[in-house]
Protein backbone atom coordinates (compact mmCIF):
# COMPACT_ATOMS: atom_id res chain seq x y z
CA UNK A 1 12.84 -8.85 -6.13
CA UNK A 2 11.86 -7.43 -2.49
CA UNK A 3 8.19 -6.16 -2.48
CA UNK A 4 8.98 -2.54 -2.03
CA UNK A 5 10.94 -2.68 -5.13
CA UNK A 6 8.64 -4.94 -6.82
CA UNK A 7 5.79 -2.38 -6.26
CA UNK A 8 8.22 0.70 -7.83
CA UNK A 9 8.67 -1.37 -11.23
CA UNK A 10 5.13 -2.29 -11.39
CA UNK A 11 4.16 1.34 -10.32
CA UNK A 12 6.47 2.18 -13.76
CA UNK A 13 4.51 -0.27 -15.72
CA UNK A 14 0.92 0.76 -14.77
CA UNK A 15 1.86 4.06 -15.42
CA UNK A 16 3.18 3.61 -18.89
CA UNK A 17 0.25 1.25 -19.69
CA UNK A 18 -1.78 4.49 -18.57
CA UNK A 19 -0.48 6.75 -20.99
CA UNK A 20 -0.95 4.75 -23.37
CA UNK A 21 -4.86 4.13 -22.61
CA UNK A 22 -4.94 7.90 -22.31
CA UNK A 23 -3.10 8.49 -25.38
CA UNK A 24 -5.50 6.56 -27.87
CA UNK A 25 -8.54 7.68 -26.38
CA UNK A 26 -7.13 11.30 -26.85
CA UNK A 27 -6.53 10.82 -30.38
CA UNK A 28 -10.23 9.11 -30.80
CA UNK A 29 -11.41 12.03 -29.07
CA UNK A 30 -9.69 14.78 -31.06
CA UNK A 31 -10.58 12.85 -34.63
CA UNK A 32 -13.69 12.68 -33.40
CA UNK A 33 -14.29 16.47 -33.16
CA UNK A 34 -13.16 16.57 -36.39
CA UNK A 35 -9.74 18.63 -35.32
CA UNK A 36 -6.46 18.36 -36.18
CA UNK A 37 -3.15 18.39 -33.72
CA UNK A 38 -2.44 21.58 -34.73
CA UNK A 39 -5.88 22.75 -33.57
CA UNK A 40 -6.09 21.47 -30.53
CA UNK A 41 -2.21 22.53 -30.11
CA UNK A 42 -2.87 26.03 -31.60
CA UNK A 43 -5.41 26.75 -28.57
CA UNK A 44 -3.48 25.06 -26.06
CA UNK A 45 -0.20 27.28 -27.14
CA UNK A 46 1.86 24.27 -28.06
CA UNK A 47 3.60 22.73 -30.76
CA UNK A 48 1.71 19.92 -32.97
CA UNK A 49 4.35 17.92 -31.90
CA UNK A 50 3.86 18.02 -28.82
CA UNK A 51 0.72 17.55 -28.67
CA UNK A 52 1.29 13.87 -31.26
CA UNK A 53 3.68 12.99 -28.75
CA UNK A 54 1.27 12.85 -25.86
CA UNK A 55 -1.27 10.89 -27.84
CA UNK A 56 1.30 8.47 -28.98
CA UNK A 57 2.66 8.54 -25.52
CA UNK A 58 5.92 9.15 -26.01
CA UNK A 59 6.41 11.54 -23.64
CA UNK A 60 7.40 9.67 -20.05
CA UNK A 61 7.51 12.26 -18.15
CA UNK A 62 4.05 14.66 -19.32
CA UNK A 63 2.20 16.29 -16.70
CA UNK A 64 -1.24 15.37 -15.18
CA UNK A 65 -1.94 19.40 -15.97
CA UNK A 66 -1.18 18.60 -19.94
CA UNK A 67 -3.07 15.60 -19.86
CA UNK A 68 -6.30 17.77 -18.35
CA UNK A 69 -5.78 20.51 -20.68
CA UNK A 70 -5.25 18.65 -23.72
CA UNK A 71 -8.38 17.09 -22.58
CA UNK A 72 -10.51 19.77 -21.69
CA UNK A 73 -9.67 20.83 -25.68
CA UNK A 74 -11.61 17.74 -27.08
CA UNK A 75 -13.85 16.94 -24.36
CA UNK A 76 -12.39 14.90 -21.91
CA UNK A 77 -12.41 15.74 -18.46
CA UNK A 78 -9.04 13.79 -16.10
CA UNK A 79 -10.05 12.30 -13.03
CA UNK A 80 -7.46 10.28 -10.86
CA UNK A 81 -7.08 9.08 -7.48
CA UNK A 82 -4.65 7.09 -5.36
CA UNK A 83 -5.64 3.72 -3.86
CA UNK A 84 -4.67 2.14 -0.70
CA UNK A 85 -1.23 -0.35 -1.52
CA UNK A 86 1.71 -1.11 0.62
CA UNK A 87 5.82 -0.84 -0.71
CA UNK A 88 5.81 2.51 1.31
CA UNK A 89 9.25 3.38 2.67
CA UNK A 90 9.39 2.67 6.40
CA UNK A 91 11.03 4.89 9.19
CA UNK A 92 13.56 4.10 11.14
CA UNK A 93 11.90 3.51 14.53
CA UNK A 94 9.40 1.38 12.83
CA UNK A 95 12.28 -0.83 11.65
CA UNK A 96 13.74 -0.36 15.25
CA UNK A 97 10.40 -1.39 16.88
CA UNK A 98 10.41 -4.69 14.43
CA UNK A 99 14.14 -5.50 15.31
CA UNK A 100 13.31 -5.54 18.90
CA UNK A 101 10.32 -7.67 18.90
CA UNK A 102 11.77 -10.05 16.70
CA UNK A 103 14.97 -10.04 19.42
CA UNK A 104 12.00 -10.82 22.12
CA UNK A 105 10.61 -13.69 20.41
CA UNK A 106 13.84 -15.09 18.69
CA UNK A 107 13.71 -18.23 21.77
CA UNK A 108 10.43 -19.41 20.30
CA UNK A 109 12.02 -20.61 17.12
CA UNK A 110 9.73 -18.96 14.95
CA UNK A 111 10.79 -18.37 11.15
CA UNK A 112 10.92 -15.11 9.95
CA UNK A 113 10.29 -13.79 6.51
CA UNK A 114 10.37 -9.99 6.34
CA UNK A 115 8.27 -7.99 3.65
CA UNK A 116 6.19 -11.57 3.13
CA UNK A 117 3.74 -10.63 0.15
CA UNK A 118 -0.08 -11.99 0.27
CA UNK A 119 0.79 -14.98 -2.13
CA UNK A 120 -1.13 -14.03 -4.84
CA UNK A 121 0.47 -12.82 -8.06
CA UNK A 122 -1.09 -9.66 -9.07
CA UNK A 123 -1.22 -8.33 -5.03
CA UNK A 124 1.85 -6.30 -4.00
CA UNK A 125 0.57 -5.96 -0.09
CA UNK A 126 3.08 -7.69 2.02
CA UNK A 127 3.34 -7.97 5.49
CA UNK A 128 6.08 -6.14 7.78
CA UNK A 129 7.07 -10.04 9.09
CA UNK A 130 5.48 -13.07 8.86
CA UNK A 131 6.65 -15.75 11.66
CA UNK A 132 5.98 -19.11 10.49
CA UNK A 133 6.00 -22.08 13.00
CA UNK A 134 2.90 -23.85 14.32
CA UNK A 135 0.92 -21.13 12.71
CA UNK A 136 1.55 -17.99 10.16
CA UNK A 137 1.39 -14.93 12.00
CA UNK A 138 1.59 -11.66 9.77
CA UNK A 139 2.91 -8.85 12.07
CA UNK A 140 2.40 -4.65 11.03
CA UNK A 141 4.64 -2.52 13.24
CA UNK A 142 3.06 0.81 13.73
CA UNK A 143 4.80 4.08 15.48
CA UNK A 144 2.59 6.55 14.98
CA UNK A 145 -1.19 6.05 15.30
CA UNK A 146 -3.94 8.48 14.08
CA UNK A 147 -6.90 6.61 12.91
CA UNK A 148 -6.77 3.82 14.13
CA UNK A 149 -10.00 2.37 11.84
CA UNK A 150 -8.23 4.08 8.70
CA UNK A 151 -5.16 2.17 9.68
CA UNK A 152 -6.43 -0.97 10.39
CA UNK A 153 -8.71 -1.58 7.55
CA UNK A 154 -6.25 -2.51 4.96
CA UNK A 155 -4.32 -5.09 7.25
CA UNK A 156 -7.41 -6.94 8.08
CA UNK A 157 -8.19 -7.07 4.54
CA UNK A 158 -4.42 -8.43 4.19
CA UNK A 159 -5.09 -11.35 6.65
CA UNK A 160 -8.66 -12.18 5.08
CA UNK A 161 -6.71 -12.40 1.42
CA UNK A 162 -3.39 -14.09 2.05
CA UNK A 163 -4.89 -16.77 4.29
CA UNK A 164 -2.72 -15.99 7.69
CA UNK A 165 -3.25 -17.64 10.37
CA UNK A 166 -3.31 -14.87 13.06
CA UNK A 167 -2.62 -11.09 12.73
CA UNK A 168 -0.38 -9.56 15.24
CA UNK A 169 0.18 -5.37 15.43
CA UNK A 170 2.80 -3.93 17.53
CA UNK A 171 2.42 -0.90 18.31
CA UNK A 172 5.37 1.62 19.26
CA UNK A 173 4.22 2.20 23.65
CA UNK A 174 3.39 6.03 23.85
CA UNK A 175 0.48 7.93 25.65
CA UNK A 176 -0.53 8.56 22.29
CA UNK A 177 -1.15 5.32 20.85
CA UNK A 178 -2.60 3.95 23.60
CA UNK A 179 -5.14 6.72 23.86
CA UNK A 180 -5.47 6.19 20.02
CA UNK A 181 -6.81 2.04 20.98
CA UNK A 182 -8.53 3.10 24.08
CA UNK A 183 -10.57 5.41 21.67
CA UNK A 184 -11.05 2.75 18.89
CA UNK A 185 -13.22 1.04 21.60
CA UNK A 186 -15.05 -2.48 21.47
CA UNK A 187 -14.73 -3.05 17.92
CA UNK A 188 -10.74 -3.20 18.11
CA UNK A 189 -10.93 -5.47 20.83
CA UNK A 190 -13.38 -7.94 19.46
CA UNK A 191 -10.95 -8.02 16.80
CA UNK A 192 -7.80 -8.60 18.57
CA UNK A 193 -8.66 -10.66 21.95
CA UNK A 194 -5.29 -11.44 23.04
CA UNK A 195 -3.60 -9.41 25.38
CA UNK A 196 0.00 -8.65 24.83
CA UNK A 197 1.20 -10.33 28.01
CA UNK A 198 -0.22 -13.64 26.71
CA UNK A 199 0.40 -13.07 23.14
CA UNK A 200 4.58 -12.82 24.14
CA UNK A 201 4.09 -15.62 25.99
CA UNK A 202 2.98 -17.76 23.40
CA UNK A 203 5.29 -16.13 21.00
CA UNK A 204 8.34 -16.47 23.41
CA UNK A 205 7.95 -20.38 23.41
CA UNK A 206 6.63 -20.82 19.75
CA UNK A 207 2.52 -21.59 20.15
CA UNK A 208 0.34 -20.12 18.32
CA UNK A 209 -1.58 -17.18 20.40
CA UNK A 210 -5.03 -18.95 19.82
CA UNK A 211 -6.19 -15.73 18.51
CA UNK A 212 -5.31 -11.97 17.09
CA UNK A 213 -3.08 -9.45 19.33
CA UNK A 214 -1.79 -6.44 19.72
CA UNK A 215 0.84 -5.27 21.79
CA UNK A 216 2.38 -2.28 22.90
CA UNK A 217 6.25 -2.62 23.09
């Protein structure tokens, strides 16, 4: 199963796990307060059954605003958040910037795996490409830069945990995005030492870079 679809079903699977969780400790909550589903449905305006349903979780589709209500009735308070992951949908100039640096570097004989995952089983990160030859590079195409640090963060984190050899970001060549690493400063630099020039140069006859690059393309 590709990663991006691999990340929807598990997405579907956390989320019914959830309910569940959420469900049960509704119910301890309510039995605990010594109501009854009609009680706590009564003074939400809703049917007891609709109320049983959400603690047995058997309603797929209830709202984050039911879940807070219902809780806010026994005295539970709903906090959620979303966490950095990858499997987002990509544009199509980002997958027009990959196809042409992949048509730049197809001499050095690298192989190419597209949407390579970290390698561990529970992680659904994956790289844009990963080129594997004399070393595994994982590539991130990028077309749009805003924070640079924001953006950054999680891919390093991807190299540290899936044991790549090098980390390579191309980044779409605008005013903007080269303001965007001009701004970013010493830090970004120290990170990724090779210049583009050498970095295609290395990539165009299948060595490894000696290092981490980015390049503008």
């Amino acid at each position: 199963m590709p990663p991006r679809l691999r990340a929807v079903h598990e997405a579907e699977r956390r989320i019914k796990r959830w309910l569940c969780e959420q469900g049960a400790e509704l119910r301890e909550a309510r039995i605990a307060a010594g109501l009854a589903q009609s009680d706590v449905a009564r003074a939400l305006g809703w049917s007891a059954s609709k109320a049983g349903r959400i603690e047995r979780a058997e309603d797929a589709q209830v709202s984050a605003a039911d879940l807070a209500r219902l809780g806010s009735v026994v005295g539970r308070q709903l906090w959620m958040r979303l966490y950095p992951a990858d499997g987002a949908l990509r544009d199509f100039p980002q997958l027009a910037l990959e196809a042409r640096f992949l048509r730049e570097i197809e001499a050095g004989g690298w192989a190419v795996v597209l949407e390579s995952n970290t390698g561990i089983v529970v992680d659904l990160r994956a790289f844009d490409v990963e080129l594997r030859g004399a070393v595994r590079i994982g590539a991130e195409f990028f077309t749009r830069l805003r924070d640079v640090q924001a953006q950054l963060r999680p891919v390093m984190q991807k190299q540290r945990d899936s044991g790549v050899d090098r980390l390579l970001l191309v980044f779409k060549d605008t005013h903007a995005n080269r303001r965007a690493v001009r701004e970013a400063g010493a830090s970004l630099d120290a990170a990724f030492p090779v210049c583009g020039r050498a970095l295609m140069a290395a990539l165009r006859q299948g060595r490894d870079p000696g290092g981490n690059g980015l390049l503008f393309l």
